[in-house]
N, C-alpha and C. Protein backbone atom coordinates (compact mmCIF):
# COMPACT_ATOMS: atom_id res chain seq x y z
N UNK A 1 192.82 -71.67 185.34
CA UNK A 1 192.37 -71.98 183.99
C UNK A 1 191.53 -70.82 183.48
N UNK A 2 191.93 -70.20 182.75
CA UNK A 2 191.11 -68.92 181.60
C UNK A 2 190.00 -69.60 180.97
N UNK A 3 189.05 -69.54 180.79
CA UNK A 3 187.54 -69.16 180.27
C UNK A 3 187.86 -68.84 178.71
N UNK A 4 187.08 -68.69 177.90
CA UNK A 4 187.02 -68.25 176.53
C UNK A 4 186.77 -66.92 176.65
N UNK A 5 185.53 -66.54 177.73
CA UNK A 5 184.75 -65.54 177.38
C UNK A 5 185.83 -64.75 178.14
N UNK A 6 187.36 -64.83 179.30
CA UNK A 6 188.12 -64.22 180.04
C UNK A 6 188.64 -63.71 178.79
N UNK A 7 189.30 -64.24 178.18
CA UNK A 7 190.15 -64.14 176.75
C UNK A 7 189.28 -63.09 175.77
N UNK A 8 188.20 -63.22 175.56
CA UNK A 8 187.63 -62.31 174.96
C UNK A 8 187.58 -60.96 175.55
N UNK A 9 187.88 -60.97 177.00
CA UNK A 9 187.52 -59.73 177.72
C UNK A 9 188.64 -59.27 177.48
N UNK A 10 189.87 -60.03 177.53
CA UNK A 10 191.09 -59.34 177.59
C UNK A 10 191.34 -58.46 176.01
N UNK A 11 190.75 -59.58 174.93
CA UNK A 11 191.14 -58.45 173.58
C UNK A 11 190.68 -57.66 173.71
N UNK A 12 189.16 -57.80 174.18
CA UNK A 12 188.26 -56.41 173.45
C UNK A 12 188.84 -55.35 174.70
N UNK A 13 189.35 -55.56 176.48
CA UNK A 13 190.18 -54.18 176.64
C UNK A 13 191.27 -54.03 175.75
N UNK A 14 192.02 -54.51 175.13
CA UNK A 14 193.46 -54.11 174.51
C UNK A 14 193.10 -53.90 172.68
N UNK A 15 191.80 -53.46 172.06
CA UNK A 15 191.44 -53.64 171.33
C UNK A 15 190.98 -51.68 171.68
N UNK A 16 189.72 -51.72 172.98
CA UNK A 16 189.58 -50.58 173.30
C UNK A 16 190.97 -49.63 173.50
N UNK A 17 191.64 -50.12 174.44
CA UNK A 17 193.35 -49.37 174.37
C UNK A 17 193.74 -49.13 172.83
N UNK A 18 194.06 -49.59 171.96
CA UNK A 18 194.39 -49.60 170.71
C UNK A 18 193.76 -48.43 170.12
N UNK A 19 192.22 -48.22 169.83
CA UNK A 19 191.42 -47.12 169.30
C UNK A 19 190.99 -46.17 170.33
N UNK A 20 191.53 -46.15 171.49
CA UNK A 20 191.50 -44.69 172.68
C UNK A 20 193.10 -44.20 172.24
N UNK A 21 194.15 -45.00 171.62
CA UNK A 21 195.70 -44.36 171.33
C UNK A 21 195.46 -43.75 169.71
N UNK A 22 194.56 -43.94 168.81
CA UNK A 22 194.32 -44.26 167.57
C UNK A 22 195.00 -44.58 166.47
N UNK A 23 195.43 -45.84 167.40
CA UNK A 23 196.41 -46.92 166.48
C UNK A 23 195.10 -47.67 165.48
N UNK A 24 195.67 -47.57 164.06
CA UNK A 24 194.58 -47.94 163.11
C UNK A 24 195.55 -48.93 162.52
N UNK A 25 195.15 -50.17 161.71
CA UNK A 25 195.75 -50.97 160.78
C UNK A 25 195.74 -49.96 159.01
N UNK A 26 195.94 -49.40 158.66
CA UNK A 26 196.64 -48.57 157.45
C UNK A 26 196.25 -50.00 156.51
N UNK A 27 196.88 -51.24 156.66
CA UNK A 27 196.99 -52.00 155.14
C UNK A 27 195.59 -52.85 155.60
N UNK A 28 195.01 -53.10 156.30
CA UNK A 28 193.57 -53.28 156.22
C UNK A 28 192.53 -51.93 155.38
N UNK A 29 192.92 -50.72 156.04
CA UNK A 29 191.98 -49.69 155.37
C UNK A 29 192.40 -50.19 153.69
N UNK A 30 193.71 -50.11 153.61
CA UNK A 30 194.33 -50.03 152.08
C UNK A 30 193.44 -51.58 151.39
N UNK A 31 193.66 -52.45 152.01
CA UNK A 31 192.81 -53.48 151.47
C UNK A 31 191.59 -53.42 150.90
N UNK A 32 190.79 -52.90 151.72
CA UNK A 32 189.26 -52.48 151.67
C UNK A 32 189.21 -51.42 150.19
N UNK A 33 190.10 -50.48 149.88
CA UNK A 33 190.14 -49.29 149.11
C UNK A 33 190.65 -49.80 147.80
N UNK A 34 191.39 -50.58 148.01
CA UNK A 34 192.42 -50.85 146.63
C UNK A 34 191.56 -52.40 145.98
N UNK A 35 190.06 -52.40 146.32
CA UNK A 35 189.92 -53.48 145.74
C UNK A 35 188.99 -53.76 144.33
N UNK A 36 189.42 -54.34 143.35
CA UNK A 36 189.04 -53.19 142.20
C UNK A 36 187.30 -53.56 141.69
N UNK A 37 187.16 -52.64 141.57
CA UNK A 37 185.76 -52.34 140.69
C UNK A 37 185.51 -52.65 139.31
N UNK A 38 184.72 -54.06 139.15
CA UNK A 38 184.47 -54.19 137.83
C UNK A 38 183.17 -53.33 137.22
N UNK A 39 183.51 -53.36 135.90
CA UNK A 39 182.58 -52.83 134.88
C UNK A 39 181.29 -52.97 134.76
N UNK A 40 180.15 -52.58 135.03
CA UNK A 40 178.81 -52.50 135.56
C UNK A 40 178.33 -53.51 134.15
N UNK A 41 177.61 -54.29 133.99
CA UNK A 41 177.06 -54.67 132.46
C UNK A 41 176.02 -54.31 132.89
N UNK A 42 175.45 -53.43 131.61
CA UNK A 42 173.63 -52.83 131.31
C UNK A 42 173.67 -53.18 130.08
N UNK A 43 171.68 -54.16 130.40
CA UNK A 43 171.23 -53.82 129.34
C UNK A 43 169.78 -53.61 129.85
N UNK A 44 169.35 -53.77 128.70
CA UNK A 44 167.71 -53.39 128.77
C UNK A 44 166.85 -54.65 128.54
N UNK A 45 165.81 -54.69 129.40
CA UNK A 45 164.99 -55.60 129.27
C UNK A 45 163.66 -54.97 128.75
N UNK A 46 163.48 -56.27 127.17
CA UNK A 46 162.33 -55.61 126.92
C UNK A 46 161.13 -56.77 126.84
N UNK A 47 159.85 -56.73 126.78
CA UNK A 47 158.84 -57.60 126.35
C UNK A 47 158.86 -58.29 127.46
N UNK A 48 158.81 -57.46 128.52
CA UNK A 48 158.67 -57.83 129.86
C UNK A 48 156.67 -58.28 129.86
N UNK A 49 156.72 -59.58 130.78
CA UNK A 49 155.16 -60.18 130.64
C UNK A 49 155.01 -60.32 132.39
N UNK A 50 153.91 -59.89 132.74
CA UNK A 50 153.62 -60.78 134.43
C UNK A 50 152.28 -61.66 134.06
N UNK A 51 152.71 -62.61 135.05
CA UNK A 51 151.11 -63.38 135.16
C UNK A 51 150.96 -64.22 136.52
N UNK A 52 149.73 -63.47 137.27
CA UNK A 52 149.40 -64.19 138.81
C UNK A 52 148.61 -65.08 138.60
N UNK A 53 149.01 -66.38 139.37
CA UNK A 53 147.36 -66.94 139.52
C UNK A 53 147.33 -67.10 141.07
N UNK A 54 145.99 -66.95 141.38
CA UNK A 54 145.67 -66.97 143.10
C UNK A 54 145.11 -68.38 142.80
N UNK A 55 145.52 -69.14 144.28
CA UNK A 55 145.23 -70.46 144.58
C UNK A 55 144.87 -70.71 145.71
N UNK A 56 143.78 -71.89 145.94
CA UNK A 56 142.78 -71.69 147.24
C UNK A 56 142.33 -72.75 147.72
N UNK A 57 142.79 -73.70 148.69
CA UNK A 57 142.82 -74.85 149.14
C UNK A 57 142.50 -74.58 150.79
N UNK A 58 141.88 -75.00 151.42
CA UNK A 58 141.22 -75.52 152.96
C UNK A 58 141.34 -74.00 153.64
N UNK A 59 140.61 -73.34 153.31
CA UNK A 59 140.79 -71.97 153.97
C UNK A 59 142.22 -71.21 153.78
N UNK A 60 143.18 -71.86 152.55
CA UNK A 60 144.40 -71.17 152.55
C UNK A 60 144.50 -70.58 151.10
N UNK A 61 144.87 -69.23 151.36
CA UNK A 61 145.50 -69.07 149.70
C UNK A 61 146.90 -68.62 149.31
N UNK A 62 147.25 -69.28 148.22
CA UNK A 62 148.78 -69.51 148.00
C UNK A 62 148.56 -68.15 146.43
N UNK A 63 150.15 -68.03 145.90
CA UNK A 63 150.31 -67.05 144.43
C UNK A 63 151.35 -67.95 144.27
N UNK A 64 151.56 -68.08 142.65
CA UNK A 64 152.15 -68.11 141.84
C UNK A 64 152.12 -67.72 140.78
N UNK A 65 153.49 -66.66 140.27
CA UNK A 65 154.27 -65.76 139.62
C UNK A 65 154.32 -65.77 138.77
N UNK A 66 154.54 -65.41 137.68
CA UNK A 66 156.13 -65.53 136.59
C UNK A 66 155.98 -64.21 135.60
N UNK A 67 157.37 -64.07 135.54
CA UNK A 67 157.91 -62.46 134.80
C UNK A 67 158.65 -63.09 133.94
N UNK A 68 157.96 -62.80 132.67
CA UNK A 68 159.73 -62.97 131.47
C UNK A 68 159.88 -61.67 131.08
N UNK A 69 161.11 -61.97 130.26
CA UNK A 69 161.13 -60.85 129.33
C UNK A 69 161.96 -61.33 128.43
N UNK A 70 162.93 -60.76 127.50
CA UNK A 70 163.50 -61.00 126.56
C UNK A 70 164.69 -61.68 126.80
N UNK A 71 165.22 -61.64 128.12
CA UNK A 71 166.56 -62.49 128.68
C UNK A 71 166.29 -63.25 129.56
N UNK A 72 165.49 -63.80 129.71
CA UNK A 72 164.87 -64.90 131.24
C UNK A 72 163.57 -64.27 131.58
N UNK A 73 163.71 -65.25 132.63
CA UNK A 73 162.43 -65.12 133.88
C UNK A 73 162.40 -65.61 135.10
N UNK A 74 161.30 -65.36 135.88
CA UNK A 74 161.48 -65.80 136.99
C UNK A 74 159.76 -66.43 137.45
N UNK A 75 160.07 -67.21 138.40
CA UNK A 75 158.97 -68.17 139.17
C UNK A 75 158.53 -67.58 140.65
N UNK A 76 157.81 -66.86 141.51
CA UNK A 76 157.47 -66.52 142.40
C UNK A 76 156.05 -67.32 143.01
N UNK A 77 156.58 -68.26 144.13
CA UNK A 77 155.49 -68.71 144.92
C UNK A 77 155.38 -68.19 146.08
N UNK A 78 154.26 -68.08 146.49
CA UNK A 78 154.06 -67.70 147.93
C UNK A 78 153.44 -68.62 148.83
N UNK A 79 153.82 -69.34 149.53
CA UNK A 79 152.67 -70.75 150.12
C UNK A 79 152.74 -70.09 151.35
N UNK A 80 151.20 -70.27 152.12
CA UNK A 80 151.19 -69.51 152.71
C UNK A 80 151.90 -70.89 154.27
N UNK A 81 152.15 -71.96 153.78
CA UNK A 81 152.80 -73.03 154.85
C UNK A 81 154.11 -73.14 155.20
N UNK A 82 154.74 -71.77 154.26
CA UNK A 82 156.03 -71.29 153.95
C UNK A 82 156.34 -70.32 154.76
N UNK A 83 157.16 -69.81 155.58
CA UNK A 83 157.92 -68.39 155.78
C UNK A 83 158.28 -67.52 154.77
N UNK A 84 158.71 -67.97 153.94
CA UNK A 84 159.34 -66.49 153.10
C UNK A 84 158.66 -67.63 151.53
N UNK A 85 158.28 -66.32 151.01
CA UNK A 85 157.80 -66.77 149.50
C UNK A 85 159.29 -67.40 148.74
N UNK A 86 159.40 -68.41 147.71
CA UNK A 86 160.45 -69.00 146.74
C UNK A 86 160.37 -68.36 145.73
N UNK A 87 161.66 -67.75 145.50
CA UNK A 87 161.71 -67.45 143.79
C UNK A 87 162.82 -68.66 143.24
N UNK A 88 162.67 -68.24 141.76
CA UNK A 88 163.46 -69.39 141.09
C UNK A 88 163.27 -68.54 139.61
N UNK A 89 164.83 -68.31 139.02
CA UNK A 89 165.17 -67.88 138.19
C UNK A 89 165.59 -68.81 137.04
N UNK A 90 165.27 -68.22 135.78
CA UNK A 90 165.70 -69.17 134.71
C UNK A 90 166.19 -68.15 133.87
N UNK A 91 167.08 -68.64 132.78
CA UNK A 91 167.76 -67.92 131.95
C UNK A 91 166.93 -67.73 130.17
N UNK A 92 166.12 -68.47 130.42
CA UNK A 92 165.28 -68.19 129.36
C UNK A 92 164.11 -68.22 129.35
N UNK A 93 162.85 -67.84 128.75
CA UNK A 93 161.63 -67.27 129.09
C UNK A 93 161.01 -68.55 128.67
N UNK A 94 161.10 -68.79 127.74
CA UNK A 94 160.06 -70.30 127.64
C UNK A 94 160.21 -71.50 128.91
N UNK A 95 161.58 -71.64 128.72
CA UNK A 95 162.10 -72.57 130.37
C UNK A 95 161.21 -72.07 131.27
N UNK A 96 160.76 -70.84 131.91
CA UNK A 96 160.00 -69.60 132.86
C UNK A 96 158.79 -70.51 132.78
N UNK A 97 157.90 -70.36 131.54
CA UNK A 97 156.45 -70.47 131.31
C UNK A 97 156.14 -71.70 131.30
N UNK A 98 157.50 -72.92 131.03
CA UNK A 98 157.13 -74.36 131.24
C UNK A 98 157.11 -74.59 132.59
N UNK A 99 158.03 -74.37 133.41
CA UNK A 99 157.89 -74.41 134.61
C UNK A 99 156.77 -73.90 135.41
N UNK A 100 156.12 -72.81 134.86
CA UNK A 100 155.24 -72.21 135.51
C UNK A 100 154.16 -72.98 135.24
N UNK A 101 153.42 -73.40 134.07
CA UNK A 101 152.43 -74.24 133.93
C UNK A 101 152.48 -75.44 134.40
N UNK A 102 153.85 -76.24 134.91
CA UNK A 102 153.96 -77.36 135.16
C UNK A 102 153.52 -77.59 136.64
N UNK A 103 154.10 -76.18 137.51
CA UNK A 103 153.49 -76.22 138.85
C UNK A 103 152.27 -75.56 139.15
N UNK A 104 151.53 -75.61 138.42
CA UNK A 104 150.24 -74.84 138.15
C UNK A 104 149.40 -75.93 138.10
N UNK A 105 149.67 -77.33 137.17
CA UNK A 105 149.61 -78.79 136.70
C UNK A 105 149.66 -79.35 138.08
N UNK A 106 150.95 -79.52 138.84
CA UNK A 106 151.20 -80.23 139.93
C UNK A 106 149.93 -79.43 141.43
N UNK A 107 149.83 -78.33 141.38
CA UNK A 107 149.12 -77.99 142.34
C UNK A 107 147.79 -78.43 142.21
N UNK A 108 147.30 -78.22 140.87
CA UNK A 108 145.58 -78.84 140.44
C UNK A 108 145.70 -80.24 141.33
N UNK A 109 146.83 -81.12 140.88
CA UNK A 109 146.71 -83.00 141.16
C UNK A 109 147.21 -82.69 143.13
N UNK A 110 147.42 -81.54 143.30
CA UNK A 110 147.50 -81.40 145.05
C UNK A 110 146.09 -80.93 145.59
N UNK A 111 144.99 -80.54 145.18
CA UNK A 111 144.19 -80.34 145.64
C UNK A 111 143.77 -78.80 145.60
N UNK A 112 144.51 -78.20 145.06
CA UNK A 112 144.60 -76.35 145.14
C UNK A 112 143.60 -75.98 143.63
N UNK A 113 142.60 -75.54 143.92
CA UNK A 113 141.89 -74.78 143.11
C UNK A 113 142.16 -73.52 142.42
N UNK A 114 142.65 -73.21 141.44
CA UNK A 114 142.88 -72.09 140.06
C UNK A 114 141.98 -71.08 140.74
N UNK A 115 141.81 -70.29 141.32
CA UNK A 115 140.72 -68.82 141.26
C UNK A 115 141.05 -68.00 140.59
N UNK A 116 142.14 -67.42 139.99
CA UNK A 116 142.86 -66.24 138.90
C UNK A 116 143.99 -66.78 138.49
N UNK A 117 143.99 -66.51 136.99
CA UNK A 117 145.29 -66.72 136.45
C UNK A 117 145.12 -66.13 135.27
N UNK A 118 145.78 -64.62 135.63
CA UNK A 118 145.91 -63.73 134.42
C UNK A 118 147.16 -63.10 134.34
N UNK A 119 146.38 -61.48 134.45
CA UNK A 119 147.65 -60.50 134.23
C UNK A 119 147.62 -59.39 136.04
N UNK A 120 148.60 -59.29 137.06
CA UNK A 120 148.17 -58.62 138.27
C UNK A 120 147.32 -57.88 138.27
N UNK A 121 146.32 -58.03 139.35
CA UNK A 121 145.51 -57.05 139.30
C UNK A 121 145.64 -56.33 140.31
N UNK A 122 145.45 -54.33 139.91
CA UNK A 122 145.81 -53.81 140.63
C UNK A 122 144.50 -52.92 141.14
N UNK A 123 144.48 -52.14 142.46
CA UNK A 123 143.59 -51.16 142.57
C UNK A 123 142.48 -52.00 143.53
């Protein structure tokens, strides 16, 4: 009875044989090459806005985000009870700033204290 991992041994020698002869698959490369390239869309974003607020609950502090500009925005939290900070994109900037005040709203009624909520501060 053959093993999985026997079977695996056997392709990857006849796999090594294959590229020591340099037998290549041609309509795989051709696949990869011939596959077409759409048209880049640019535009410009203007009336771009940031605003942080730092938040500060039991020895922890959390951020929340938000960037508009003239075509959307976006929501950036960072909890620090989290692994990787959440973003959350919206397609329009007011949608952005309701959302943003709303979890700004919901964190006050969680216990998280407002310490900044402006424009980033840098330096």
């Amino acid at each position: 009875m053959n093993s999985d991992f026997e079977d695996f041994e056997q392709d990857l020698e006849e796999l090594n044989r294959q590229l020591d002869d340099g037998a290549t698959d041609d309509d795989t490369i051709e696949d990869l090459t011939d596959f077409p390239v759409e048209e880049m869309i640019e535009f410009n974003l203007d009336d771009i806005k940031t605003r942080t607020a730092v938040l500060s609950k039991n020895d922890m502090i959390a951020l929340l985000c938000l960037k508009t500009a003239d075509k959307g925005g976006a929501i950036c939290r960072v909890d620090p009870r989290e692994a990787n900070p959440a973003v959350q994109v919206y397609d329009d900037a007011e949608n952005a700033l309701d959302w943003y005040t709303k979890s700004l709203q919901t964190s006050r009624k969680n216990g998280w204290l407002v310490v900044y909520d402006g424009l980033p501060l840098e330096g």
